[in-house]
C-alpha atoms as a PDB file:
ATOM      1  CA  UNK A   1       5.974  -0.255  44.501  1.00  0.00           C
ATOM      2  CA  UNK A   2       9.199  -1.536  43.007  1.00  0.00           C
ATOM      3  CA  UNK A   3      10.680  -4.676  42.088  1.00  0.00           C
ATOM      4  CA  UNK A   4      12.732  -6.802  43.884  1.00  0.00           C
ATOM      5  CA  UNK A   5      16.352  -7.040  42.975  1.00  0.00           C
ATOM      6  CA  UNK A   6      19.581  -9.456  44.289  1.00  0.00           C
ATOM      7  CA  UNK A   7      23.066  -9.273  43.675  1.00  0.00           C
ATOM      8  CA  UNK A   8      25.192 -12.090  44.337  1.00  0.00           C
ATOM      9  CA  UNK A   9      28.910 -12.157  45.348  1.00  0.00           C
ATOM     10  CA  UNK A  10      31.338 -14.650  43.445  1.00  0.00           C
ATOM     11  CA  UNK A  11      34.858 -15.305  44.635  1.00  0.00           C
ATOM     12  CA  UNK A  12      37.990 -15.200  42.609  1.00  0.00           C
ATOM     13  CA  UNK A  13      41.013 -12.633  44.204  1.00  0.00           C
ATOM     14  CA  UNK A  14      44.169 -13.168  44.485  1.00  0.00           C
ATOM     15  CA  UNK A  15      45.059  -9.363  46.326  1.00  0.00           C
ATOM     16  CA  UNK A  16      48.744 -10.312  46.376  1.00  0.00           C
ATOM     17  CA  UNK A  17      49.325  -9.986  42.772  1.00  0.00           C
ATOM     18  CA  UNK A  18      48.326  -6.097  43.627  1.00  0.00           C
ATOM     19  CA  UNK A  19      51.102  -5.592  45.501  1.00  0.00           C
ATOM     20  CA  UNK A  20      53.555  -3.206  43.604  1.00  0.00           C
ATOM     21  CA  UNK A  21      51.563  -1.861  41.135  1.00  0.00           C
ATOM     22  CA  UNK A  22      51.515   1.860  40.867  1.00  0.00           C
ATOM     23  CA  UNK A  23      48.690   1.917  38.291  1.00  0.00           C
ATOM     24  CA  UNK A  24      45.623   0.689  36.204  1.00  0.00           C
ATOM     25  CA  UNK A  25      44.884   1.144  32.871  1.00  0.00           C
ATOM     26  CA  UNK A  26      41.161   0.932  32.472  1.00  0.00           C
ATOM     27  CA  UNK A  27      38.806  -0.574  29.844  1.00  0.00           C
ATOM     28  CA  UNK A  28      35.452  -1.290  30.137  1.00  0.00           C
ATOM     29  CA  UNK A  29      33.253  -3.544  28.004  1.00  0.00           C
ATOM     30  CA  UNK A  30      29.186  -3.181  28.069  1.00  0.00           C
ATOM     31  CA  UNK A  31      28.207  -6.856  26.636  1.00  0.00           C
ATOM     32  CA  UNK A  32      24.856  -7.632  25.028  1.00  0.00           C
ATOM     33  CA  UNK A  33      21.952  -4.814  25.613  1.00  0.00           C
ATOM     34  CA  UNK A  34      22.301  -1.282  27.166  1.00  0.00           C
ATOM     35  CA  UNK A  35      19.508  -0.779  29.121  1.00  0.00           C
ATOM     36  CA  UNK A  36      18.392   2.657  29.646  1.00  0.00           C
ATOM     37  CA  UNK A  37      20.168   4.440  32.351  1.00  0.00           C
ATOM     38  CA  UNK A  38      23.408   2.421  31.847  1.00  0.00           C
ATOM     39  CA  UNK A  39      25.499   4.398  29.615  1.00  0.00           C
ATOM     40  CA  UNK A  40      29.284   4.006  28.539  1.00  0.00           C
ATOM     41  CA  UNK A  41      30.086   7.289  29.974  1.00  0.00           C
ATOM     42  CA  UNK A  42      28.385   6.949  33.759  1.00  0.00           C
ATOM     43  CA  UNK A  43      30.216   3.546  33.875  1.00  0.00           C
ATOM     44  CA  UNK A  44      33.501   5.454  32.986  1.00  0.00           C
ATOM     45  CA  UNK A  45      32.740   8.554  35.368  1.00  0.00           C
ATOM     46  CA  UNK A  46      31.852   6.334  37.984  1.00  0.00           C
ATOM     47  CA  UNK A  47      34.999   3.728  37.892  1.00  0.00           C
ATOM     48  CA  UNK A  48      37.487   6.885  37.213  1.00  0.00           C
ATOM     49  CA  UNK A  49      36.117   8.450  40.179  1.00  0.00           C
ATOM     50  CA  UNK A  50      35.948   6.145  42.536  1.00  0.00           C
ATOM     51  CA  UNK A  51      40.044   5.147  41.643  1.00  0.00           C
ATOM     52  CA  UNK A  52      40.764   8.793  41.890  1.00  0.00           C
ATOM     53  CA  UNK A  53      39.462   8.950  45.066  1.00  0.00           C
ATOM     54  CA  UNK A  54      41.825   5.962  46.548  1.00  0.00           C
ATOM     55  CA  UNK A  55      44.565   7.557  44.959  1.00  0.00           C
ATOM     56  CA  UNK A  56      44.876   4.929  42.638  1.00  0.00           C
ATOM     57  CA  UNK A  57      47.292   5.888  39.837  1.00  0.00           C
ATOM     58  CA  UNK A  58      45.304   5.869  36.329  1.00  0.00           C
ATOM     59  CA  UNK A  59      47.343   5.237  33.107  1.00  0.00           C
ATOM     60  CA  UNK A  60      46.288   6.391  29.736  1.00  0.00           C
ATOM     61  CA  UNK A  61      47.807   3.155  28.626  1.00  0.00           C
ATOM     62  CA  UNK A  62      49.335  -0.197  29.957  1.00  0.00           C
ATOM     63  CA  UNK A  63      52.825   0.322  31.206  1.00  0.00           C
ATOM     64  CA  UNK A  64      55.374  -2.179  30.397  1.00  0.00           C
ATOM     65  CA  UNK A  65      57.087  -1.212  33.612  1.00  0.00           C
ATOM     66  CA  UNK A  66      53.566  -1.971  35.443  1.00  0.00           C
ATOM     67  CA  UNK A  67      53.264  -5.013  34.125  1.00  0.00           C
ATOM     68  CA  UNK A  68      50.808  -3.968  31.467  1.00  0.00           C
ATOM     69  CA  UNK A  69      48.352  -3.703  33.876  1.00  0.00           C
ATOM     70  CA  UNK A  70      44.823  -3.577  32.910  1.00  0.00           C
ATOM     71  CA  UNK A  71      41.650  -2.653  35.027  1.00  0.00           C
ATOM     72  CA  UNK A  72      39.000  -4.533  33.334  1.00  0.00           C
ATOM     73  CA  UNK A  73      35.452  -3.346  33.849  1.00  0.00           C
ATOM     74  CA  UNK A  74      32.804  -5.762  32.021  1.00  0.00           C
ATOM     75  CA  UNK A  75      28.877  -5.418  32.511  1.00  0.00           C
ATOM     76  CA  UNK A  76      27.020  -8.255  30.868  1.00  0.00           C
ATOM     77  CA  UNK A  77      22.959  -7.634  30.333  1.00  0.00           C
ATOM     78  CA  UNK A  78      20.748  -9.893  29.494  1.00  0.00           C
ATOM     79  CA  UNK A  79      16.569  -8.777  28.754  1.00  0.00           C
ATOM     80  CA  UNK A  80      14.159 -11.712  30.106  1.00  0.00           C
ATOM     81  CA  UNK A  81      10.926  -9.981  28.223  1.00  0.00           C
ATOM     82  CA  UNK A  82       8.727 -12.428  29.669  1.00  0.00           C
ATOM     83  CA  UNK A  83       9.194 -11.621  32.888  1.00  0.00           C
ATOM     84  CA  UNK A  84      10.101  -7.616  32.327  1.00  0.00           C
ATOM     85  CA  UNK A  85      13.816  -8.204  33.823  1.00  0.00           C
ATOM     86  CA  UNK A  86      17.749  -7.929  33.364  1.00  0.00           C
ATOM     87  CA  UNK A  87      19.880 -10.598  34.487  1.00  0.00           C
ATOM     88  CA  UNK A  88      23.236  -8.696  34.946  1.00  0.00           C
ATOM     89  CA  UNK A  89      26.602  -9.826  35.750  1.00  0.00           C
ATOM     90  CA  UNK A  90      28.920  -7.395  36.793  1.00  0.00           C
ATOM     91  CA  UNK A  91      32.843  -8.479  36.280  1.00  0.00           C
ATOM     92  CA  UNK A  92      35.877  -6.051  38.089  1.00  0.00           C
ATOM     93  CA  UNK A  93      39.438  -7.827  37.206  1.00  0.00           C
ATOM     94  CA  UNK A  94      42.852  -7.125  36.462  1.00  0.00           C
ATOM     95  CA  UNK A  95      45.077  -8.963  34.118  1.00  0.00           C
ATOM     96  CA  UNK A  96      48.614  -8.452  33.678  1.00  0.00           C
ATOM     97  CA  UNK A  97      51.779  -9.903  32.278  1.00  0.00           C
ATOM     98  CA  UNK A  98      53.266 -12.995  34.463  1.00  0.00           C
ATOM     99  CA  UNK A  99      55.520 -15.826  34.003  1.00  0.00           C
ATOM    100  CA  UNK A 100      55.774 -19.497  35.108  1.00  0.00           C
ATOM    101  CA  UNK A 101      58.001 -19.683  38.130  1.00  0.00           C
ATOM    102  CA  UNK A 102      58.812 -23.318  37.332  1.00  0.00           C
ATOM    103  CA  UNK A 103      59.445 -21.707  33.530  1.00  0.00           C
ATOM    104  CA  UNK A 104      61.794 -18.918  34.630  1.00  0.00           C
ATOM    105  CA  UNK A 105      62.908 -18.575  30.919  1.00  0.00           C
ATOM    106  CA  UNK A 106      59.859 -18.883  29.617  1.00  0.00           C
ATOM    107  CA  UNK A 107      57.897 -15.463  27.965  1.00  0.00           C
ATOM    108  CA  UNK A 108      55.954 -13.224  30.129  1.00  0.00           C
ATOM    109  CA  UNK A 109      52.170 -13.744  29.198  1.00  0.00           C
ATOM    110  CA  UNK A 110      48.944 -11.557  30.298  1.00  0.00           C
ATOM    111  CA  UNK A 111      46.995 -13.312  32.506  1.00  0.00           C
ATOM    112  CA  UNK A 112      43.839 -12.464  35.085  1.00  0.00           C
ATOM    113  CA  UNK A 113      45.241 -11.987  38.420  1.00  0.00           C
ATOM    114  CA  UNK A 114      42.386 -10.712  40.238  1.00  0.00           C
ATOM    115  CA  UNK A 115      38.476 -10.523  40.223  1.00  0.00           C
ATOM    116  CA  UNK A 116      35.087  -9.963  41.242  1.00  0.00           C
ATOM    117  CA  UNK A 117      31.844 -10.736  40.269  1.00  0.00           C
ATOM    118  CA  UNK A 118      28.960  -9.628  41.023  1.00  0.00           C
ATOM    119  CA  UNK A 119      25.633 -11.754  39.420  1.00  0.00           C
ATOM    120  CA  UNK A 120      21.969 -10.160  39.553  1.00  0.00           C
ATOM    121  CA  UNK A 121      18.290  -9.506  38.530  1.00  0.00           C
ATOM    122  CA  UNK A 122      16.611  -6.305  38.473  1.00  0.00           C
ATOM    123  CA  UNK A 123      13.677  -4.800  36.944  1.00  0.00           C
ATOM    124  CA  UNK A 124      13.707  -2.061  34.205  1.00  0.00           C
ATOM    125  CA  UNK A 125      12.786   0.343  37.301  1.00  0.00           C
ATOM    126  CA  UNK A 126      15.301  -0.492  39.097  1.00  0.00           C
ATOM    127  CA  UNK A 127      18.445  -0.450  36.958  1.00  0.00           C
ATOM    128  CA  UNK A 128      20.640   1.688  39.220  1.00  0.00           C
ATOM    129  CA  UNK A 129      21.427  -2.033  41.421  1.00  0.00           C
ATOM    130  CA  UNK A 130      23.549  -2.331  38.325  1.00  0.00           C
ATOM    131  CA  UNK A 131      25.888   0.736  39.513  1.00  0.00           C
ATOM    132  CA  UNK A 132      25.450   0.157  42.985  1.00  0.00           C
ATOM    133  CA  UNK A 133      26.800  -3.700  42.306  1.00  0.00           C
ATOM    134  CA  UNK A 134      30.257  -2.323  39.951  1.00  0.00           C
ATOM    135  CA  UNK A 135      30.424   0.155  43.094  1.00  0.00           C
ATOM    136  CA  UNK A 136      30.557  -2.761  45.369  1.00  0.00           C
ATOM    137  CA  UNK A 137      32.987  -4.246  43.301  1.00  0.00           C
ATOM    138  CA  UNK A 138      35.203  -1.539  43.203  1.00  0.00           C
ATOM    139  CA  UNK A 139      34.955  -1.462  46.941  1.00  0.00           C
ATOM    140  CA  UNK A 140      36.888  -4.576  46.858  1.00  0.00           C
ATOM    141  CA  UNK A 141      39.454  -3.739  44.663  1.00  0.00           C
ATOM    142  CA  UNK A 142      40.233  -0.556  46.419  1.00  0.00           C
ATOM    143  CA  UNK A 143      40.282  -2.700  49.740  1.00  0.00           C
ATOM    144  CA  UNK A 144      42.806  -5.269  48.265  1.00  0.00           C
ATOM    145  CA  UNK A 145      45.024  -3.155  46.448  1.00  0.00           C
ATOM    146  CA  UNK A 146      45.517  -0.498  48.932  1.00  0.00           C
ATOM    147  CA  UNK A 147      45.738  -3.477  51.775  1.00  0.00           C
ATOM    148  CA  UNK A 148      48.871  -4.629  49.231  1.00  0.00           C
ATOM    149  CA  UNK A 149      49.995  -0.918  48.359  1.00  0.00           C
ATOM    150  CA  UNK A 150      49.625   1.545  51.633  1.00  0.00           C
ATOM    151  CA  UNK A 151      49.832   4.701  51.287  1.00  0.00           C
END
């Protein structure tokens, strides 16, 4: 028998600030514990597939011309021992540089333009939610952007 485990959507995208790019530089950020079967590498392999597979552009580094354009990938663990589970919060945004329209001289600063979140529970038996929530994730960024870029 396995544990129960929940993923919760949080809203926070603003798919218009995709429009134009023609790439993502992509970082991603394991906070607190790595529980077993969540490893730097699988995150990586996972998130560069899935992009490669949209035909998203990836850049080996932010392009000025793209806006410095980051893909941010952040998975947040937390270990409840009491109750044997991970709390997990899965985070998918992209910041890049923008300026204040009603500043038009101002300097260009970075700034999140888009996100996802995806909040959960799971049991040390179950820890492959925690993939299956960044891929749902993904799924929305892949919707947005290409909805703002066709092909």
């Amino acid at each position: 028998m396995t544990s129960p485990a929940q993923a919760q959507l949080q809203q926070g995208d603003y798919k218009q600030s995709l429009q134009g790019l023609n790439g993502v530089f992509v970082v991603i950020q394991i906070v607190d514990e790595q529980p077993d079967g969540i490893a730097t590498n699988s995150i990586e392999a996972l998130v560069k597939t899935t992009l490669t597979d949209a035909g998203i552009s990836l850049q080996t580094e932010p392009q000025k011309a793209n806006g410095d354009a980051n893909l941010s990938i952040v998975i947040d663990t937390i270990k409840q021992p009491q109750l044997d589970i991970y709390a997990f919060t899965v985070e998918v945004s992209v910041t890049q540089d923008v300026r204040l329209s009603r500043l038009p001289n101002a300097n260009w600063i970075s700034a999140e333009t888009w996100r996802k979140t995806l909040q959960g529970i799971t049991s040390p038996d179950r820890m492959d939610v925690i993939p299956m929530a960044l891929k749902q994730a993904l799924k929305y960024f892949v919707t947005d952007y290409r909805t703002m870029n066709p092909k």
